[in-house]
Protein backbone atom coordinates (compact mmCIF):
# COMPACT_ATOMS: atom_id res chain seq x y z
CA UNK A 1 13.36 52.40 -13.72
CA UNK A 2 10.37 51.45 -16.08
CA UNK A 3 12.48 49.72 -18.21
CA UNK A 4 13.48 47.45 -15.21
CA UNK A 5 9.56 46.94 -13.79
CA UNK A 6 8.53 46.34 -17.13
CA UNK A 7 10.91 43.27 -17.54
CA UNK A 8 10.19 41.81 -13.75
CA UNK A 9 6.65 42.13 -15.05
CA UNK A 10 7.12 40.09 -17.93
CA UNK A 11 9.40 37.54 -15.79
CA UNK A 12 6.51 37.17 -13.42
CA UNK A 13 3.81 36.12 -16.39
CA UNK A 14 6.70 34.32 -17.73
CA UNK A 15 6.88 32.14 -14.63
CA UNK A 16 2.94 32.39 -14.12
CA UNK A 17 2.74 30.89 -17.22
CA UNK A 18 5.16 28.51 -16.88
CA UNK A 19 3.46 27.35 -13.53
CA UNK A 20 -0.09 26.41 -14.88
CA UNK A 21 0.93 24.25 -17.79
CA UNK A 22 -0.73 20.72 -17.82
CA UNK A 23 2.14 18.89 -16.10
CA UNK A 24 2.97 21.64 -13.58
CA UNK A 25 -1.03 21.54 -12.74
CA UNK A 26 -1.01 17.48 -12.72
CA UNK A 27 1.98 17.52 -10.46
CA UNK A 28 0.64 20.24 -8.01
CA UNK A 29 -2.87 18.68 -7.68
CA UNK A 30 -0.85 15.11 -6.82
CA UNK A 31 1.07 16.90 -4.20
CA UNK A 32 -1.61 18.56 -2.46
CA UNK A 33 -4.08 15.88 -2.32
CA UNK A 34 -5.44 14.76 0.10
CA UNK A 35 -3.39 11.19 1.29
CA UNK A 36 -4.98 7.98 0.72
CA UNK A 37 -6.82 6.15 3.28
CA UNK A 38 -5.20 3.18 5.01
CA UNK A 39 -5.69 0.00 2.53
CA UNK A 40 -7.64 -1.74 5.35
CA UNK A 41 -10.10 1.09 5.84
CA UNK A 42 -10.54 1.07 1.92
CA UNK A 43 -11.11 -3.07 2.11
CA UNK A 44 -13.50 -2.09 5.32
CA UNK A 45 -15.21 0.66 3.12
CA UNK A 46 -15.94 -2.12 -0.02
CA UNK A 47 -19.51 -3.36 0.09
CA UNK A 48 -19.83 -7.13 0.70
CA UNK A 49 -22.84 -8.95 0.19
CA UNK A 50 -23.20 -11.55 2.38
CA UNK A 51 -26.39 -13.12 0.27
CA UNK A 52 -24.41 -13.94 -2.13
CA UNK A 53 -21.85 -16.06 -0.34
CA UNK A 54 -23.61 -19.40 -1.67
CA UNK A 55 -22.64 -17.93 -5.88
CA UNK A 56 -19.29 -16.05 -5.29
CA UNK A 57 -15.99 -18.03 -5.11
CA UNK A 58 -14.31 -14.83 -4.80
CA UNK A 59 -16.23 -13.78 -1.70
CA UNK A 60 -15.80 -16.85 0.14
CA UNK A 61 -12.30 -16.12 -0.29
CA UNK A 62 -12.62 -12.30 0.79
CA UNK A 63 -14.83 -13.43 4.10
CA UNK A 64 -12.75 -16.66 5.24
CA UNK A 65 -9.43 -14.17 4.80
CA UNK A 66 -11.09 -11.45 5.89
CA UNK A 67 -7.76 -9.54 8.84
CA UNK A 68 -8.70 -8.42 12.24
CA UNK A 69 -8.03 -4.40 11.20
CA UNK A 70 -10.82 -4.66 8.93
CA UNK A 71 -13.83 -6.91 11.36
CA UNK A 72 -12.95 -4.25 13.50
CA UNK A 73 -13.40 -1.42 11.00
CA UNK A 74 -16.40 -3.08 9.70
CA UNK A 75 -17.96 -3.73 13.34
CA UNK A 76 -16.50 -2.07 15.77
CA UNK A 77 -14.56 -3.38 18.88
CA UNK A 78 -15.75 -7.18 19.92
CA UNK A 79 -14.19 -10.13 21.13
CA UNK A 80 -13.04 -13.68 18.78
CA UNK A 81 -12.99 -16.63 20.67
CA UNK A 82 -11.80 -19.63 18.50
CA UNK A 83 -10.65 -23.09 19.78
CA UNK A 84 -8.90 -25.45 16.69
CA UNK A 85 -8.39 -29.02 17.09
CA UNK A 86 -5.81 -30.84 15.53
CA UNK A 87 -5.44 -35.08 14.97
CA UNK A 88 -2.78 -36.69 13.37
CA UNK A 89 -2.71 -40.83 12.53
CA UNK A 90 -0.74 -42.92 10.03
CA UNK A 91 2.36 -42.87 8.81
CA UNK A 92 4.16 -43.78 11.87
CA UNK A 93 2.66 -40.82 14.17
CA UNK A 94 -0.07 -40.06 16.34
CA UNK A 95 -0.27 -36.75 17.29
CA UNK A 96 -3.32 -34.04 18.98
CA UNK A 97 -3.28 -31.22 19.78
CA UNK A 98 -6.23 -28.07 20.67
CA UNK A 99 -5.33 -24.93 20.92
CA UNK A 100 -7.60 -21.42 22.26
CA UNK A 101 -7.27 -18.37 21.00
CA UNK A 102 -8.66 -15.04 22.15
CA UNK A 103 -8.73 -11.65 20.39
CA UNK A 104 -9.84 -8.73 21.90
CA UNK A 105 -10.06 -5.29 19.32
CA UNK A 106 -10.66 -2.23 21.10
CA UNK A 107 -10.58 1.69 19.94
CA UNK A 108 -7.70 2.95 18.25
CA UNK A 109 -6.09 -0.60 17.57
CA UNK A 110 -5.81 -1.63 20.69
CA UNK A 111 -5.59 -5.37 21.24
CA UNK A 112 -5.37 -8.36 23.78
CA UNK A 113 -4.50 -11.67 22.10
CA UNK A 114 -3.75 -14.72 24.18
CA UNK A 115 -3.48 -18.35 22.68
CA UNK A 116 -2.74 -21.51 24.75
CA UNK A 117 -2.79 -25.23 24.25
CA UNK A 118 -2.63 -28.71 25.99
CA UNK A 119 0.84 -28.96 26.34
CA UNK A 120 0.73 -26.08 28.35
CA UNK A 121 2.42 -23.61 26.17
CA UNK A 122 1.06 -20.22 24.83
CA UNK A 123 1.98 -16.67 24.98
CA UNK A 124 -0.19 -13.42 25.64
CA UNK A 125 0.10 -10.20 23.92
CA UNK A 126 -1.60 -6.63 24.91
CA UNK A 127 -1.47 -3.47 22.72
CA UNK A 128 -2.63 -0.36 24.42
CA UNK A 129 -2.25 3.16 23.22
CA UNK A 130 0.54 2.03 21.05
CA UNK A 131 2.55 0.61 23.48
CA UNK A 132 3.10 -3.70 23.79
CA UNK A 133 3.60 -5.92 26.28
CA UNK A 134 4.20 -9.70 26.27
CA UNK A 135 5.04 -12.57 27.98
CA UNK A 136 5.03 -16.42 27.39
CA UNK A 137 2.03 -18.28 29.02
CA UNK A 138 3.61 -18.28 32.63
CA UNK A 139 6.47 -15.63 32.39
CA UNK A 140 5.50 -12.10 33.45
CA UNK A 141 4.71 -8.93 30.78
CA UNK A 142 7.52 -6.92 29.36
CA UNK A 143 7.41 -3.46 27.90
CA UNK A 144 8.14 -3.87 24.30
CA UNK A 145 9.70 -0.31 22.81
CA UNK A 146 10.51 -1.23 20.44
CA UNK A 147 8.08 -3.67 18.28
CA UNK A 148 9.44 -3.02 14.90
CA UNK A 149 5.60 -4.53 13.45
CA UNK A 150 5.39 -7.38 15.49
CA UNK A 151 1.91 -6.36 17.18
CA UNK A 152 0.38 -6.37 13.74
CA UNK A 153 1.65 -9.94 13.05
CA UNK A 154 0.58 -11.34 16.22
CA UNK A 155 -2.82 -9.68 16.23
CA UNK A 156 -3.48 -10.93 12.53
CA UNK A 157 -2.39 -14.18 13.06
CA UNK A 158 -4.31 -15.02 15.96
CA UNK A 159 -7.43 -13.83 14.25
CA UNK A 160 -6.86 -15.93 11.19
CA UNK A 161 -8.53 -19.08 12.35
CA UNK A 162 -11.10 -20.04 9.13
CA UNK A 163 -8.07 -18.72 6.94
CA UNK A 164 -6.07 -20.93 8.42
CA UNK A 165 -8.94 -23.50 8.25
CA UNK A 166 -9.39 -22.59 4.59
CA UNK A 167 -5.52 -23.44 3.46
CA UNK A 168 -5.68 -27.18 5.09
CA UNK A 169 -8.35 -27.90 3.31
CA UNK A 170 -6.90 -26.21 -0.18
CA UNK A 171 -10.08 -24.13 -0.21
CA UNK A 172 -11.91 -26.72 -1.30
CA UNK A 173 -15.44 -25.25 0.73
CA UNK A 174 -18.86 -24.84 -1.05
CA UNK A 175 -21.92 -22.91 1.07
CA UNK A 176 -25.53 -23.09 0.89
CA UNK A 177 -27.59 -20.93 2.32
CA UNK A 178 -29.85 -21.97 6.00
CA UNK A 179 -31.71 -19.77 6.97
CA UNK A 180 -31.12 -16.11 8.82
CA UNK A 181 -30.50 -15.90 12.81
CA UNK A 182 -29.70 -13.00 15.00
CA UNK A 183 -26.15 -12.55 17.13
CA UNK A 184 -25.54 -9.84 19.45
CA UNK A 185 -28.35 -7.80 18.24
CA UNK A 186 -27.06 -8.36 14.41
CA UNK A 187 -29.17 -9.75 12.10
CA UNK A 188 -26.91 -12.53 10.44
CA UNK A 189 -27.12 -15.67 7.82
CA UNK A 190 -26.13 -18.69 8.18
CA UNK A 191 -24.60 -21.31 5.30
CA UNK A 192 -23.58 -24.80 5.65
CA UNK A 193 -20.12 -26.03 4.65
CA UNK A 194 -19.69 -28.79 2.22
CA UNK A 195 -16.85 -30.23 0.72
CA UNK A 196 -16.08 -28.46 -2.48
CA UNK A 197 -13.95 -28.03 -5.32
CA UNK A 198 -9.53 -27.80 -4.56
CA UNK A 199 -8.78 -24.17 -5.38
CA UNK A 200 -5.30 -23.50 -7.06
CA UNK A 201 -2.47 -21.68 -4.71
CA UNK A 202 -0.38 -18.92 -6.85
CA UNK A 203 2.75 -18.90 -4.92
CA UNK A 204 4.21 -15.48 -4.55
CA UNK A 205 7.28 -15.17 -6.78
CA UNK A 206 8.51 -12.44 -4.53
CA UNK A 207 9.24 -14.47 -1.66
CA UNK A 208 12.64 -16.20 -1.35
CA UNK A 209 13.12 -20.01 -1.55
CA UNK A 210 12.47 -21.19 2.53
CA UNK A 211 16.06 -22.30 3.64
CA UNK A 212 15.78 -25.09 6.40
CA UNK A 213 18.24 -27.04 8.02
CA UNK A 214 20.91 -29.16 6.37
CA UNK A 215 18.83 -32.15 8.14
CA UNK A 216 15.63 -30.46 6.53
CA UNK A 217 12.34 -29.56 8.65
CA UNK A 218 11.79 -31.95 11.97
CA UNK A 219 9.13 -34.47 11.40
CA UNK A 220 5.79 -32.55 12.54
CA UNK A 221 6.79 -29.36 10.48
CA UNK A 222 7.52 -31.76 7.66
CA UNK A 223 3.87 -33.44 7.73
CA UNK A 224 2.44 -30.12 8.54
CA UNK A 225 4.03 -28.78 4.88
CA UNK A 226 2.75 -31.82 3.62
CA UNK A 227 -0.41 -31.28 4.44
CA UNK A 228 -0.48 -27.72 2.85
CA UNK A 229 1.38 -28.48 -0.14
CA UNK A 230 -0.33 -32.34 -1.05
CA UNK A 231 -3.31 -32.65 1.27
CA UNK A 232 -6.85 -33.87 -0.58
CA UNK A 233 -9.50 -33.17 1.40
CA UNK A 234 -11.45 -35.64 1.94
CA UNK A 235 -14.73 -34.18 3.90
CA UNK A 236 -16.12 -30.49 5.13
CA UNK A 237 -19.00 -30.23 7.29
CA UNK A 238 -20.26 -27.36 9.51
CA UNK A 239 -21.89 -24.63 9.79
CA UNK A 240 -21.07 -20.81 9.26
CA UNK A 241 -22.45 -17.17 10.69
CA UNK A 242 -21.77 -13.70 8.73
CA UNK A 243 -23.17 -10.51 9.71
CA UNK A 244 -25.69 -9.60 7.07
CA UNK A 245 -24.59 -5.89 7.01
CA UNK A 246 -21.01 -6.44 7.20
CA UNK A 247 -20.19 -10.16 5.75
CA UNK A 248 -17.87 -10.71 9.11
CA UNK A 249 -17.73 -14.06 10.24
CA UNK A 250 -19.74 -14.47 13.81
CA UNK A 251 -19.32 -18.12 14.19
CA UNK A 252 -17.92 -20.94 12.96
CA UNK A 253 -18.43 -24.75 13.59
CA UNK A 254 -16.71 -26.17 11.20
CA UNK A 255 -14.59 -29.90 10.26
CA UNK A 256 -12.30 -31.38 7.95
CA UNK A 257 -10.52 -34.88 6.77
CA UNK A 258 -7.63 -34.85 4.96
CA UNK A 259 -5.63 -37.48 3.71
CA UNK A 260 -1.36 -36.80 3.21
CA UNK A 261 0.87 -38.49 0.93
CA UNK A 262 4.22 -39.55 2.59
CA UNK A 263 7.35 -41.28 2.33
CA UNK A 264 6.42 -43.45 5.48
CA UNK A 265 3.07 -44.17 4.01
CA UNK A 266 -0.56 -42.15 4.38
CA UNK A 267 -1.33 -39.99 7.03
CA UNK A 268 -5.01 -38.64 7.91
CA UNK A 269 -5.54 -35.05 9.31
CA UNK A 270 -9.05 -34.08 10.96
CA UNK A 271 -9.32 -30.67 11.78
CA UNK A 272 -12.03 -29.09 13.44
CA UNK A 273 -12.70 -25.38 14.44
CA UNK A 274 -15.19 -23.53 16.85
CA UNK A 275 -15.64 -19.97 16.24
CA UNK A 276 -17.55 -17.32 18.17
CA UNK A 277 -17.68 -13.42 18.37
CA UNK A 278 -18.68 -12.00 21.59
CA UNK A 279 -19.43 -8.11 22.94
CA UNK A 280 -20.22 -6.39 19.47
CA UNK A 281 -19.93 -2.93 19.49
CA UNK A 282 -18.93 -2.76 23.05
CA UNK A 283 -15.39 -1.62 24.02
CA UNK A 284 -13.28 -4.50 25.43
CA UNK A 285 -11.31 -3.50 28.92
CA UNK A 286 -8.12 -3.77 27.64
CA UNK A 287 -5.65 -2.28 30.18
CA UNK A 288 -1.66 -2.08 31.06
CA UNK A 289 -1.24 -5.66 32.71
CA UNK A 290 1.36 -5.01 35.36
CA UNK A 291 4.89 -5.54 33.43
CA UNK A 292 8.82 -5.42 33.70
CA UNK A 293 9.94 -2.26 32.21
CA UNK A 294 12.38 -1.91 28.82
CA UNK A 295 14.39 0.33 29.65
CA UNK A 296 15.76 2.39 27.41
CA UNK A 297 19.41 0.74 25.79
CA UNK A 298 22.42 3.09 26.69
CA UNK A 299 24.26 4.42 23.72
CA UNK A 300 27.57 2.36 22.68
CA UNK A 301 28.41 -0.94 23.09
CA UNK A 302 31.05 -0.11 26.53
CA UNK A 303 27.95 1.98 27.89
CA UNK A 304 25.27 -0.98 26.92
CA UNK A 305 27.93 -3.81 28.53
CA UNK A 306 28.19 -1.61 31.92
CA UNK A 307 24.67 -1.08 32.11
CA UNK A 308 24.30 -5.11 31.93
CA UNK A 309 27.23 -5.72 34.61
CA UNK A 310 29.72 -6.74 31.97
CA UNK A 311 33.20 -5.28 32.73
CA UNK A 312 35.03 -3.97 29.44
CA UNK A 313 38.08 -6.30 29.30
CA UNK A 314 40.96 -5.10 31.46
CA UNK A 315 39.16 -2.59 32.61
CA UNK A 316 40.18 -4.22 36.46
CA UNK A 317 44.12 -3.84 35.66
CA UNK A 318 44.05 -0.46 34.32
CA UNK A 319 42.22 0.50 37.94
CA UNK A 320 44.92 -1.23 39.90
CA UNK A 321 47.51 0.48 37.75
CA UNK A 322 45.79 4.03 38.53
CA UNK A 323 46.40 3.24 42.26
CA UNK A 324 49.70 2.20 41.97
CA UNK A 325 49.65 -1.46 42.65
CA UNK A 326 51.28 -2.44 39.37
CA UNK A 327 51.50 -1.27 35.92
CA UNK A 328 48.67 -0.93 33.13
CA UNK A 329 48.75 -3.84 30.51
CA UNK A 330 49.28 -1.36 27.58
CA UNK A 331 52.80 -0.18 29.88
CA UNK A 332 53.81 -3.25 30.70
CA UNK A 333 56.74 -4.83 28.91
């Protein structure tokens, strides 16, 4: 009996032992640690100085990127209101075109984005307690179950107007300070915009080629990827707002020329952009718009069919056969 204690003693210092070596230590203190913030909070949680906007290349870039997840983080819920102005001339087109966008971050990433042009097209999506709903501009809301990340890349598109701004004009922005103003009860600086120096674009190699149609892009998307992959800017002017706490953008007037190289001869692009950000700090009422339902999709491809009011195929012969009118199609001969 004390020969067999003995040995689980020296199996259990054995194993003690065993368990606080270096690596068995590293690996325990990697498990039970505490999980990582999101990578948005940690961008929201990085200290921006907005005086500096005027010296650092780098934080122009940060600012005029800067995703709706982390203004929000950074201020709290508010309210974007953009409108962005497009003109096209030369090379065999004339084209304009303004579009409005409105993005509404509330508590707990709840959102209400609508955007809508002058051709009368647009579409309107609403987040609320993780649940979507969207419709067109004049179609009524639909439950959307499942989203599968499509929120996230509505929300942060429609809040990307100056980085959208910024890749027209190939970066190519240069700020100088004008003085300090107060928005919404924020004390905030404001920079003019200048034409500055074409910043290089580092494609990323982890994308896949884009694959288009054997006729290649229509004509607009063609001058539009023009634009972004050839444009020279030609002029920036305007005017721009950042929170002095935070660095977020809080307005935005801002205009560009740029001239495209093209098969059918030189185009010219101005672009011009309005930015303003309303209700700081104050929760937006975001609420369930009335909707059409998703119902839930019934398991099977027969059951989902049915449920849709699509007869499985001679499924109406095989009932007449049951009731004796004449035989099955599997029986017949």
């Amino acid at each position: 009996m004390r020969i067999r204690i003995a040995a689980a003693l020296i199996l259990a210092a054995l194993s003690g032992a065993a368990c606080s070596s270096p690596e068995d230590q590293a690996a325990k203190a990697r498990i039970f640690s505490p999980e990582d913030p999101p990578k948005v909070l940690q961008a929201a949680a990085e200290t921006l100085d907005a005086a500096k906007l005027a010296s650092e290349r780098d934080l122009v870039e940060r600012v005029f990127a800067m995703s709706a997840q982390e203004a929000a983080a950074r201020l709290g819920p508010h309210v974007q209101k953009a409108r962005v102005s497009f003109q096209w001339s030369g090379a065999g087109r004339e084209v304009d075109l303004a579009e409005d966008r409105m993005v509404a971050l509330g508590k707990g990433g709840d959102f209400h984005v609508r955007i809508e042009n002058d051709e009368k097209q647009g579409m309107e999506w609403v987040k609320v307690k993780g649940m979507s709903y969207a419709r067109s501009r004049y179609a009524k809301f639909r439950e959307r179950r499942r989203d599968r990340g499509s929120s996230e890349h509505v929300v942060a598109s429609a809040y990307s107007t100056l980085a959208t701004f910024r890749d027209w004009v190939h970066g190519a922005v240069r700020l100088a300070p004008a003085g300090s103003t107060t928005i919404g009860g924020r004390k905030a600086l404001k920079y003019t915009v200048a034409l500055g120096e074409v910043q290089p674009v580092q494609a990323d190699e982890r994308l896949p080629e884009v694959a288009f149609p054997k006729g290649g892009p229509d004509a607009d998307t063609s001058l539009r990827l023009a634009a972004l992959e050839k444009g020279k800017p030609q002029s920036v002017t305007g005017m721009l707002v950042v929170d002095e706490a935070t660095a977020v953008p809080l307005q935005a007037d801002l205009k560009a020329a740029v001239l495209v190289p093209g098969e059918n001869g030189e185009a010219r692009l101005e672009l011009a952009v309005r930015l303003d950000v309303e209700g700081l700090g104050k929760e937006p009422a975001i609420q369930v718009p009335d909707h059409i339902e998703d119902a839930p999709r019934p398991p099977g491809v027969v059951a989902t069919l049915k449920a849709y009011g699509i007869p499985r195929a001679g499924a109406d012969e095989k009932a007449d056969a049951q009731q004796g009118e004449k035989p099955a199609p599997d029986d017949a001969e």
